[in-house]
PDB file of N, CA and C in Angstrom:
ATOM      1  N   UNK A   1      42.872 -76.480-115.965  1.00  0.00           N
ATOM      2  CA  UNK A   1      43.231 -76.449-117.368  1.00  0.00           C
ATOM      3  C   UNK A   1      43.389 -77.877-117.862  1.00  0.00           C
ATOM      4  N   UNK A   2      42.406 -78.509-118.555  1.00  0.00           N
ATOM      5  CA  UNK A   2      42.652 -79.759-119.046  1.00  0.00           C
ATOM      6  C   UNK A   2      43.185 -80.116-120.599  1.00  0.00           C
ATOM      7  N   UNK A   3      43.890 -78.908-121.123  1.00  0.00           N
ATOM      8  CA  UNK A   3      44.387 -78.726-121.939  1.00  0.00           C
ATOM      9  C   UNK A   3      46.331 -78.770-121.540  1.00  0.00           C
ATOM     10  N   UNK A   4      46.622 -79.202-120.585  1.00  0.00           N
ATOM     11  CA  UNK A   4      48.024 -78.718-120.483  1.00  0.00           C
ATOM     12  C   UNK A   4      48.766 -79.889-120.727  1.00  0.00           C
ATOM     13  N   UNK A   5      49.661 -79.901-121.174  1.00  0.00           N
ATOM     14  CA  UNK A   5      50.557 -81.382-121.550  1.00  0.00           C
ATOM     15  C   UNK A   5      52.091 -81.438-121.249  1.00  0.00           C
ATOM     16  N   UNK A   6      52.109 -82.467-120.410  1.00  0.00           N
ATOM     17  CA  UNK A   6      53.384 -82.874-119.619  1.00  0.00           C
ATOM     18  C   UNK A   6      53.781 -84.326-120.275  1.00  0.00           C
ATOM     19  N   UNK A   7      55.077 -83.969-120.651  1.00  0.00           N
ATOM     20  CA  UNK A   7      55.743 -85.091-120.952  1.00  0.00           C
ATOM     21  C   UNK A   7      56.415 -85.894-119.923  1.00  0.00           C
ATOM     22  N   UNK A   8      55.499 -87.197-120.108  1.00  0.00           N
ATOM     23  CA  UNK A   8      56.492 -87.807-118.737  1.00  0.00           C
ATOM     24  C   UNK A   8      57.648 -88.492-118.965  1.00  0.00           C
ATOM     25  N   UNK A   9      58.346 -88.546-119.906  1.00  0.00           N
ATOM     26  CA  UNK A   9      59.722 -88.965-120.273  1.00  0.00           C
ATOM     27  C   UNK A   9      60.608 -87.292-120.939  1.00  0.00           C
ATOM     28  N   UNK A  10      60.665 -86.495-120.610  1.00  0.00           N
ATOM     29  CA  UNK A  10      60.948 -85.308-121.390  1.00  0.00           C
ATOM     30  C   UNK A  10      62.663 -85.575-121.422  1.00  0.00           C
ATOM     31  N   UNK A  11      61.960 -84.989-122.794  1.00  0.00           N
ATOM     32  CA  UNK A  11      63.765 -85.176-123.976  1.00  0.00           C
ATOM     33  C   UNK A  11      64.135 -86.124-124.131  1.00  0.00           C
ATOM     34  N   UNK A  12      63.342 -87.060-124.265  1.00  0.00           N
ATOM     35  CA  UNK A  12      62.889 -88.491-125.367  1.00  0.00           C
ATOM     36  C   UNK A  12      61.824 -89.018-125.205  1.00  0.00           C
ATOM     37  N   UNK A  13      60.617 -88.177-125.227  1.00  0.00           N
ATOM     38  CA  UNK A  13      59.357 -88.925-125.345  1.00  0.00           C
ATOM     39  C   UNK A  13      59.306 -90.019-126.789  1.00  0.00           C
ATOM     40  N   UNK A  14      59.435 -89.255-127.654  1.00  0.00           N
ATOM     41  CA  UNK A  14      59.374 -89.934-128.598  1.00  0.00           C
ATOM     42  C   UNK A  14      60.223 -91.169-129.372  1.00  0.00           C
ATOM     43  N   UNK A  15      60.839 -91.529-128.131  1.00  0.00           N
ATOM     44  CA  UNK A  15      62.229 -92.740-128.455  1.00  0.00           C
ATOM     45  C   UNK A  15      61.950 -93.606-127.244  1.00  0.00           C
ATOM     46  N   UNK A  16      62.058 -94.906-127.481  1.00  0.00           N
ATOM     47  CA  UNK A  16      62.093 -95.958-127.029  1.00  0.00           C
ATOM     48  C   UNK A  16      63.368 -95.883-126.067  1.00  0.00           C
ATOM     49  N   UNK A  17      63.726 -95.813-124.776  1.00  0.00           N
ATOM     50  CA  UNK A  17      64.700 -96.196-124.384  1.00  0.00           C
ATOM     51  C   UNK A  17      64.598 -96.165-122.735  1.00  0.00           C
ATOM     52  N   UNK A  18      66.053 -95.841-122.154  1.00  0.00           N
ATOM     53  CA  UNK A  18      66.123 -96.051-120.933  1.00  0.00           C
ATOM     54  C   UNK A  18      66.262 -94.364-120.182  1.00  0.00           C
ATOM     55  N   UNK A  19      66.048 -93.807-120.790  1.00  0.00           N
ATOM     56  CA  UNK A  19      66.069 -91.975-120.069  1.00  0.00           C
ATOM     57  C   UNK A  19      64.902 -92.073-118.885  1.00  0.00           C
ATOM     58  N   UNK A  20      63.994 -92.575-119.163  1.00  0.00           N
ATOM     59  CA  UNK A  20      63.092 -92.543-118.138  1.00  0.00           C
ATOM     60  C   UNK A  20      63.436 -93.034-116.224  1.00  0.00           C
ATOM     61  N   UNK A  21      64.932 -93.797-116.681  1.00  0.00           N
ATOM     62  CA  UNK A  21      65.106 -94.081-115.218  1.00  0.00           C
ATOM     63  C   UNK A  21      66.116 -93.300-114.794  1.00  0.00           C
ATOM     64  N   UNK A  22      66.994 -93.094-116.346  1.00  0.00           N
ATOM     65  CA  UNK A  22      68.364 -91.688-115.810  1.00  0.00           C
ATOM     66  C   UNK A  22      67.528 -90.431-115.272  1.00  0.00           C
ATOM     67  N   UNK A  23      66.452 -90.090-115.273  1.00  0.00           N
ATOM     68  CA  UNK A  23      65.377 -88.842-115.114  1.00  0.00           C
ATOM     69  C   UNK A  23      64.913 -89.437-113.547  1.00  0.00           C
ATOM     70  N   UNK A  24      64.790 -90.657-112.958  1.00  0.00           N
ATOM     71  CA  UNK A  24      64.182 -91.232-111.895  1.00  0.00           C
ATOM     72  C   UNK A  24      65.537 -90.683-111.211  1.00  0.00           C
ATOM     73  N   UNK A  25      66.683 -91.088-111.476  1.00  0.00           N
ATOM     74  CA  UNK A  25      67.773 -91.205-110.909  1.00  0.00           C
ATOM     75  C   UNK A  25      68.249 -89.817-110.173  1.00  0.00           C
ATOM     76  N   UNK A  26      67.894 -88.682-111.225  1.00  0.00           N
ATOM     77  CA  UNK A  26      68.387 -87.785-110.927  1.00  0.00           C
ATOM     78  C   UNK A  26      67.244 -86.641-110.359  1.00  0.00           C
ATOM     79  N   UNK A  27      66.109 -87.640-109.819  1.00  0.00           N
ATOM     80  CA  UNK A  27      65.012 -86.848-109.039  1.00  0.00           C
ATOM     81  C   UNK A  27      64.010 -86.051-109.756  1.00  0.00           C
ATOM     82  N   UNK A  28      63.983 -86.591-111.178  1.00  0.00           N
ATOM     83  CA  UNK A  28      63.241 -85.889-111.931  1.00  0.00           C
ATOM     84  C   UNK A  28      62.295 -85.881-112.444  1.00  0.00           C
ATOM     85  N   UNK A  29      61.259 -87.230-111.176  1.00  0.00           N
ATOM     86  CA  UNK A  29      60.536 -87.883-111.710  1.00  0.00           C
ATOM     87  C   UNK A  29      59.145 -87.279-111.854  1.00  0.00           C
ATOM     88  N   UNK A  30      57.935 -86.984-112.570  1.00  0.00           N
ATOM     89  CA  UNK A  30      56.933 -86.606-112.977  1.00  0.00           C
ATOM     90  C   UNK A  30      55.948 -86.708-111.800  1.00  0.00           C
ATOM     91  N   UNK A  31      55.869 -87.813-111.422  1.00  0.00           N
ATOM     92  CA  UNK A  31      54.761 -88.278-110.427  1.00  0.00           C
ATOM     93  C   UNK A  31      55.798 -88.705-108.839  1.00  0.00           C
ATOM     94  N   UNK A  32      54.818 -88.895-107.833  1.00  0.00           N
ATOM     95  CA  UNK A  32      55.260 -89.610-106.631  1.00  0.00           C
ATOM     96  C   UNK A  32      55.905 -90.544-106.885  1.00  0.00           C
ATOM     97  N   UNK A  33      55.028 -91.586-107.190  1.00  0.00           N
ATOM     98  CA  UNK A  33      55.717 -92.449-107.359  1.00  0.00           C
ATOM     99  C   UNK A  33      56.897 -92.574-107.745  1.00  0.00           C
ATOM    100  N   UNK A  34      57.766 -91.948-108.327  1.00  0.00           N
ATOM    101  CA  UNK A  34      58.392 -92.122-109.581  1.00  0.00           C
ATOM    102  C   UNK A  34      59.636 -92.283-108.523  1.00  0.00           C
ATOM    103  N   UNK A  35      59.326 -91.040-107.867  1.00  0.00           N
ATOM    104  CA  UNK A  35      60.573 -90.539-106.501  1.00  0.00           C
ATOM    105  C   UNK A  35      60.389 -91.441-105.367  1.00  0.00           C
ATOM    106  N   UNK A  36      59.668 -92.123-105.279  1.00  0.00           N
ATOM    107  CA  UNK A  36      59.258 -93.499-104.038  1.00  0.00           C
ATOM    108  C   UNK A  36      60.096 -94.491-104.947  1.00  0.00           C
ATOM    109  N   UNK A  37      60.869 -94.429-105.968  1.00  0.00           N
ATOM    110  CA  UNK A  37      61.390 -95.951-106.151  1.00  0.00           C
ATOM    111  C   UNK A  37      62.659 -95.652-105.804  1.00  0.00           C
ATOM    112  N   UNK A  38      63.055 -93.794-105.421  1.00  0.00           N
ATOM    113  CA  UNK A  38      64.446 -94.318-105.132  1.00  0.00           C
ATOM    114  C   UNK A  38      64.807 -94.638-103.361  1.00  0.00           C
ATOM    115  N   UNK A  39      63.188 -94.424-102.880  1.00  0.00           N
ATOM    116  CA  UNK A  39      63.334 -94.865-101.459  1.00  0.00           C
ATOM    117  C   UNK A  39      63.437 -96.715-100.853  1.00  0.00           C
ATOM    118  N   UNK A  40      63.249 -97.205-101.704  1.00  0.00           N
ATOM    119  CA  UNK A  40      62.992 -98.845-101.715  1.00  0.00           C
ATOM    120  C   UNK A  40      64.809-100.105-102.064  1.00  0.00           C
ATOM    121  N   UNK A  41      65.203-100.185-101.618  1.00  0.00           N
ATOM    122  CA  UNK A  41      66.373-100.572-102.185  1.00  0.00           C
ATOM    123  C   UNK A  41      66.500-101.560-103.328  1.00  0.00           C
ATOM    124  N   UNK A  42      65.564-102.726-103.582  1.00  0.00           N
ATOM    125  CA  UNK A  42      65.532-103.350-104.236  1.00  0.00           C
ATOM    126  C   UNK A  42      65.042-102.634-105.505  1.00  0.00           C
ATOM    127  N   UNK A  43      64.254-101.563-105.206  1.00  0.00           N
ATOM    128  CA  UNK A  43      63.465-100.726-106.618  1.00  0.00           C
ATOM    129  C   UNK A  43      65.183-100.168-107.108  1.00  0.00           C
ATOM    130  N   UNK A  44      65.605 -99.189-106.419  1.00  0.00           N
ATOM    131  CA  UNK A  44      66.715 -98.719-106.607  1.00  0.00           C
ATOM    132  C   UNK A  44      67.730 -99.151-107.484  1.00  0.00           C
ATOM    133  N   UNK A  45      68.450-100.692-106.924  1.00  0.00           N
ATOM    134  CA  UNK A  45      68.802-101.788-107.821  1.00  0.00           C
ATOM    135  C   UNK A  45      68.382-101.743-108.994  1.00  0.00           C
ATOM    136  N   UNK A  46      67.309-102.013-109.234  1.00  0.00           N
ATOM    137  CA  UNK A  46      66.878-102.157-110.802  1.00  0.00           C
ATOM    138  C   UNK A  46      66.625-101.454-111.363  1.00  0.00           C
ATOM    139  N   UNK A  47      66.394 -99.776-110.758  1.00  0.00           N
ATOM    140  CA  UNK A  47      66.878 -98.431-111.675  1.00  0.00           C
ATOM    141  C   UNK A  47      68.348 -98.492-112.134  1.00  0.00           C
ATOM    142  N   UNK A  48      69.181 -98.623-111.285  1.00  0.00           N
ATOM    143  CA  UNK A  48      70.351 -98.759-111.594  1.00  0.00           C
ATOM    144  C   UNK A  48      70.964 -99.648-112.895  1.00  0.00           C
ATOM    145  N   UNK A  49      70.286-100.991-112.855  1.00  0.00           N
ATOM    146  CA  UNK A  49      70.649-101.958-113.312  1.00  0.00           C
ATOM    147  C   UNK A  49      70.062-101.637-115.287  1.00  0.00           C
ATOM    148  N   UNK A  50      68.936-100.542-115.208  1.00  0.00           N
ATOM    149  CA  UNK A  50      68.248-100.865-116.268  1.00  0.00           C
ATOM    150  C   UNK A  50      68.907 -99.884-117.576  1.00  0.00           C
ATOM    151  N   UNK A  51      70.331 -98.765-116.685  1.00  0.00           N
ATOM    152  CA  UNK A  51      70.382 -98.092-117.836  1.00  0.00           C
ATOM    153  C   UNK A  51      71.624 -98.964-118.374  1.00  0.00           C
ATOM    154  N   UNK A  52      71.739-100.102-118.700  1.00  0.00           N
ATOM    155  CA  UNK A  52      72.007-101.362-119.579  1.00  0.00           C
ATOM    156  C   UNK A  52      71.394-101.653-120.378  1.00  0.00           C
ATOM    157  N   UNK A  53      71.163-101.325-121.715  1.00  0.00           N
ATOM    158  CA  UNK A  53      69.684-101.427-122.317  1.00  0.00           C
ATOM    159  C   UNK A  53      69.633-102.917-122.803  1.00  0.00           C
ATOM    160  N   UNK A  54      70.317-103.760-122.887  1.00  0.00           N
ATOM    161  CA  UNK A  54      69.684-104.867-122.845  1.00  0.00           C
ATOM    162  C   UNK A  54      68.996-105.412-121.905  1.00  0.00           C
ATOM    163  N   UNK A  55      69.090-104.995-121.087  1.00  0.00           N
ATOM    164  CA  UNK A  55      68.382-105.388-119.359  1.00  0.00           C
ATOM    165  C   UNK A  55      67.037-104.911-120.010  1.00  0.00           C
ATOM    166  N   UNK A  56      66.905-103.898-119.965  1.00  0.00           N
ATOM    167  CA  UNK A  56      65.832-102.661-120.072  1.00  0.00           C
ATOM    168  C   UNK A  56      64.970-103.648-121.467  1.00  0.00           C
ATOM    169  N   UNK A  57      65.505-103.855-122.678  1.00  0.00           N
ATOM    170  CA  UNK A  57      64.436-104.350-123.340  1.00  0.00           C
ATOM    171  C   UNK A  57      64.003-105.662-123.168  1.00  0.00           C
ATOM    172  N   UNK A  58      64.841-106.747-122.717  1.00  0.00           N
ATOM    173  CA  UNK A  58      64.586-107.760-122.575  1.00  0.00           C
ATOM    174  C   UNK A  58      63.778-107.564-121.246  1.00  0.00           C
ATOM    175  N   UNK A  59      63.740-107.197-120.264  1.00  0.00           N
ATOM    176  CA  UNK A  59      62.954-106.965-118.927  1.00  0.00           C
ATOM    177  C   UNK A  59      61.265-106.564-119.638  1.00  0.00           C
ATOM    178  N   UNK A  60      61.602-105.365-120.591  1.00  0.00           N
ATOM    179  CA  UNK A  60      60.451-104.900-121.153  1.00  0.00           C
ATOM    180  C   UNK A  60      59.638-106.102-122.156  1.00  0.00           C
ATOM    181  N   UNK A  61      60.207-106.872-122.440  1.00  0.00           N
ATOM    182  CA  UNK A  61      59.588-107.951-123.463  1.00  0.00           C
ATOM    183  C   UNK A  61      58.955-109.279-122.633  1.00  0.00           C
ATOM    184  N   UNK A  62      59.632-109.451-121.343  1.00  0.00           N
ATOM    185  CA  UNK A  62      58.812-109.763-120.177  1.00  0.00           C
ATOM    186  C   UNK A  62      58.015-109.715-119.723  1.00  0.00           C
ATOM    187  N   UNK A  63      57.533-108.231-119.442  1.00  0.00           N
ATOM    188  CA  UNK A  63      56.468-108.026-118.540  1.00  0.00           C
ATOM    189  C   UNK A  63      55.255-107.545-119.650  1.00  0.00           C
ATOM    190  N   UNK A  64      55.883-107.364-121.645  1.00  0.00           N
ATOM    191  CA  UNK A  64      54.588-107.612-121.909  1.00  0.00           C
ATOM    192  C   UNK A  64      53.944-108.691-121.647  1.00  0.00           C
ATOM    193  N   UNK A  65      54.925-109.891-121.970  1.00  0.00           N
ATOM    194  CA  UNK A  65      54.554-111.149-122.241  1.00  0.00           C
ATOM    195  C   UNK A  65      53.379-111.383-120.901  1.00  0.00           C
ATOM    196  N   UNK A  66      53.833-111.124-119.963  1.00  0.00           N
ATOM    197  CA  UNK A  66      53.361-110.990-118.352  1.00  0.00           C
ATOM    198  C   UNK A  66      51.571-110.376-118.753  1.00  0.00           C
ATOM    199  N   UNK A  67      51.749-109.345-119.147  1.00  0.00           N
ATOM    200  CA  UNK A  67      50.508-108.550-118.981  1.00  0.00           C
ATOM    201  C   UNK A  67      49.691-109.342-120.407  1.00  0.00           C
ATOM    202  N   UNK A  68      50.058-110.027-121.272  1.00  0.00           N
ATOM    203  CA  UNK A  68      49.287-110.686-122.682  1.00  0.00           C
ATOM    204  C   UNK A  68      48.576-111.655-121.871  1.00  0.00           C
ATOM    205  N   UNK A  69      49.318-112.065-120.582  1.00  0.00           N
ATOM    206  CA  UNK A  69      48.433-113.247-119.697  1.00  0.00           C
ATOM    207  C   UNK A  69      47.438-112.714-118.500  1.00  0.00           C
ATOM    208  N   UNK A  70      46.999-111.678-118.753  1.00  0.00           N
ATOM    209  CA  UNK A  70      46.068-111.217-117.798  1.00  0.00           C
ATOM    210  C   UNK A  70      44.759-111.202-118.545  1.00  0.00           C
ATOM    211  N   UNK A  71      43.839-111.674-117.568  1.00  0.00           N
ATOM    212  CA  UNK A  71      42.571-112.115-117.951  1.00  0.00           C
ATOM    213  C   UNK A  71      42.062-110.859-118.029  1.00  0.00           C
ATOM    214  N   UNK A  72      41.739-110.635-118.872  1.00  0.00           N
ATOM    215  CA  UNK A  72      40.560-109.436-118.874  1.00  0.00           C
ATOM    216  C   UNK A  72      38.799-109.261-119.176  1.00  0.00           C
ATOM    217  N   UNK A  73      38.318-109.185-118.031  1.00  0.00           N
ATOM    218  CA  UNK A  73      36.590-109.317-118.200  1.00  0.00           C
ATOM    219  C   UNK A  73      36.019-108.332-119.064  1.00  0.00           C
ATOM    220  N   UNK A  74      35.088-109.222-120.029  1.00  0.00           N
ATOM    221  CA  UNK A  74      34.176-108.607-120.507  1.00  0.00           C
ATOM    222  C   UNK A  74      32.862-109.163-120.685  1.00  0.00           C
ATOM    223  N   UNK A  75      32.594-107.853-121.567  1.00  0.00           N
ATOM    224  CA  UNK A  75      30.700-108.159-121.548  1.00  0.00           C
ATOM    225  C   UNK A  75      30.376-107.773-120.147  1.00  0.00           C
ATOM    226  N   UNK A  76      29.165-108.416-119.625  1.00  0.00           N
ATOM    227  CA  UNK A  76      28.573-108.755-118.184  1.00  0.00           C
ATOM    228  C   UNK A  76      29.560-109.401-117.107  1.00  0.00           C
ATOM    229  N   UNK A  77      30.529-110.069-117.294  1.00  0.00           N
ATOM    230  CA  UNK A  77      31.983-110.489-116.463  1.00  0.00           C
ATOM    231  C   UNK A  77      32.555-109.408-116.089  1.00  0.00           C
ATOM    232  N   UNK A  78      32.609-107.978-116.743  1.00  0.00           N
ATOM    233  CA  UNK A  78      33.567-106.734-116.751  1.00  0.00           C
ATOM    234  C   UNK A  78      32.863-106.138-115.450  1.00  0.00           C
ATOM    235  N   UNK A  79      33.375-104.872-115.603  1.00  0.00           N
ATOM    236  CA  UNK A  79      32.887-103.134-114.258  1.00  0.00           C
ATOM    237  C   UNK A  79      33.528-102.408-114.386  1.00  0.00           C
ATOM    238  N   UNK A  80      32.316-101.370-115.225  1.00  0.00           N
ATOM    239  CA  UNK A  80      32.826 -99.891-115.334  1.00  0.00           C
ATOM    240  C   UNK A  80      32.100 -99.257-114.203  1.00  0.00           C
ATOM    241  N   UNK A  81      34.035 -98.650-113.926  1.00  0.00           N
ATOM    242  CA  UNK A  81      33.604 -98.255-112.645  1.00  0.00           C
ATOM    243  C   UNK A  81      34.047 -96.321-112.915  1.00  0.00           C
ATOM    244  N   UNK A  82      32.871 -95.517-112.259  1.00  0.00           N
ATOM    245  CA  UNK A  82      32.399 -94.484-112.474  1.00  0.00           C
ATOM    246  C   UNK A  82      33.488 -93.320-111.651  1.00  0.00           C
ATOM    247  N   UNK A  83      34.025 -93.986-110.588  1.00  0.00           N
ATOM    248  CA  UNK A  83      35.065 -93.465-109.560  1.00  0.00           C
ATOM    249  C   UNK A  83      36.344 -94.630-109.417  1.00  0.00           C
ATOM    250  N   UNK A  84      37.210 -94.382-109.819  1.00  0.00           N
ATOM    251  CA  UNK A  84      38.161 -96.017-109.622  1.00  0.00           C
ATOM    252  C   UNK A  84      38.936 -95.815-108.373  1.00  0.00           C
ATOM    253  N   UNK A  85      39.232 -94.517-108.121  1.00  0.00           N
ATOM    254  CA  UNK A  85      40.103 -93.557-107.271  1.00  0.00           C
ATOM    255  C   UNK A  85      39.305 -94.583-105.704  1.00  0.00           C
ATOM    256  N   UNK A  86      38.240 -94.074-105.817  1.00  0.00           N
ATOM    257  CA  UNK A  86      37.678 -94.397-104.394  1.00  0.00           C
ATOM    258  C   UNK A  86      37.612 -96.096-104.042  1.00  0.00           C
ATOM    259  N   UNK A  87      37.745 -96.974-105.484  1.00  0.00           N
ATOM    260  CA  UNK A  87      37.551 -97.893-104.973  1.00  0.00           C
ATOM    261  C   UNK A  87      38.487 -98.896-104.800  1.00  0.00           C
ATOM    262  N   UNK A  88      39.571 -97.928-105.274  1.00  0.00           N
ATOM    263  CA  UNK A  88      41.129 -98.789-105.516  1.00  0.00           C
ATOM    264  C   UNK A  88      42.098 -97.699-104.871  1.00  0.00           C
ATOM    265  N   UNK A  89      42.956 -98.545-104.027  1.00  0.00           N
ATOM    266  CA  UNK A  89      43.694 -97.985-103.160  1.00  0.00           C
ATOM    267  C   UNK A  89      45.171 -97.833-103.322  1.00  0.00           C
ATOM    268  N   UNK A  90      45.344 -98.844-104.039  1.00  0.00           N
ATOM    269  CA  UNK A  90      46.600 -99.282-104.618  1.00  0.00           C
ATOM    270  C   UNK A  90      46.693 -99.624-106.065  1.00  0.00           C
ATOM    271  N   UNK A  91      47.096 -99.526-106.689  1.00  0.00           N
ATOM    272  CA  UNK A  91      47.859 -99.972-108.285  1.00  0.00           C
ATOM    273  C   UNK A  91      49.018-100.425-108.581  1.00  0.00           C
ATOM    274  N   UNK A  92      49.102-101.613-108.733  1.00  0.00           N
ATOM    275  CA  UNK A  92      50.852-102.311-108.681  1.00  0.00           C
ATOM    276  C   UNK A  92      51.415-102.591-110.306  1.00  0.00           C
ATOM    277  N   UNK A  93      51.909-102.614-110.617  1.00  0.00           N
ATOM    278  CA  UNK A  93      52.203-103.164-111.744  1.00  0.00           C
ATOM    279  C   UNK A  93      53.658-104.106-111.637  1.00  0.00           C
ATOM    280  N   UNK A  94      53.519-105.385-111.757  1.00  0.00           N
ATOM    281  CA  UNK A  94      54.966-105.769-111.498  1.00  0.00           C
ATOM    282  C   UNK A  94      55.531-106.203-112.980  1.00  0.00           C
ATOM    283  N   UNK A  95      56.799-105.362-113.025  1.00  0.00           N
ATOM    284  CA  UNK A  95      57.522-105.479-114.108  1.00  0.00           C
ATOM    285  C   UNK A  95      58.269-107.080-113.998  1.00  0.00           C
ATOM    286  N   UNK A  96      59.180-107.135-112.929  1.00  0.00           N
ATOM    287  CA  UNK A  96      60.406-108.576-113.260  1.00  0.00           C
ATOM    288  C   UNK A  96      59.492-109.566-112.138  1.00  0.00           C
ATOM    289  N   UNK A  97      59.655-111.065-112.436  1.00  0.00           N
ATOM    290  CA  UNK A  97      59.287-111.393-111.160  1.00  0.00           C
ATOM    291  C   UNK A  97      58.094-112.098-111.175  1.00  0.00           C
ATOM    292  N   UNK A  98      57.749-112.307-109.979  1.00  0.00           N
ATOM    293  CA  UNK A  98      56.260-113.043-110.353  1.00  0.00           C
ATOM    294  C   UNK A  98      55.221-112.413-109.322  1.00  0.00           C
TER     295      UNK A  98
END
């Protein structure tokens, strides 16, 4: 069914805030991943730390700034890739940090 729709912040999708980690916290997370950050201690920490919402937006105004500096290929420099699954094993995204 590629019609079905899951909210991955449910009962504040539509608001900017920090529910998304009180929902991590309390095992309620959407994906694997979500539940692998409360196995990591340092991830843990900074669930903890983020329902401070100044943490949380200023952290968030960071890692745009972070991602505005990523090179992105195009034209003939780029690759569309047809399977990404098979050719990428991992996906990181680092929020704080370098």
């Amino acid at each position: 069914d590629n019609k079905t729709i899951v909210e991955m912040d449910p009962g504040s999708f539509r608001t900017f805030d920090t529910n998304y980690f009180v929902n991590v916290k309390k095992n309620r997370g959407l994906f694997q991943s979500d539940a692998a950050l409360l196995t990591d201690n340092e991830a843990q920490s900074y669930i903890n730390q983020q329902f401070e919402y100044l943490s949380f937006f200023s952290d968030f105004a960071v890692s745009m700034e972070k991602m505005g500096r990523i090179g992105v290929l195009t034209g003939t420099r780029g690759q569309i890739r047809r399977h990404s699954a098979s050719q990428l094993t991992e996906l990181h995204f680092i929020i704080v940090g370098d």
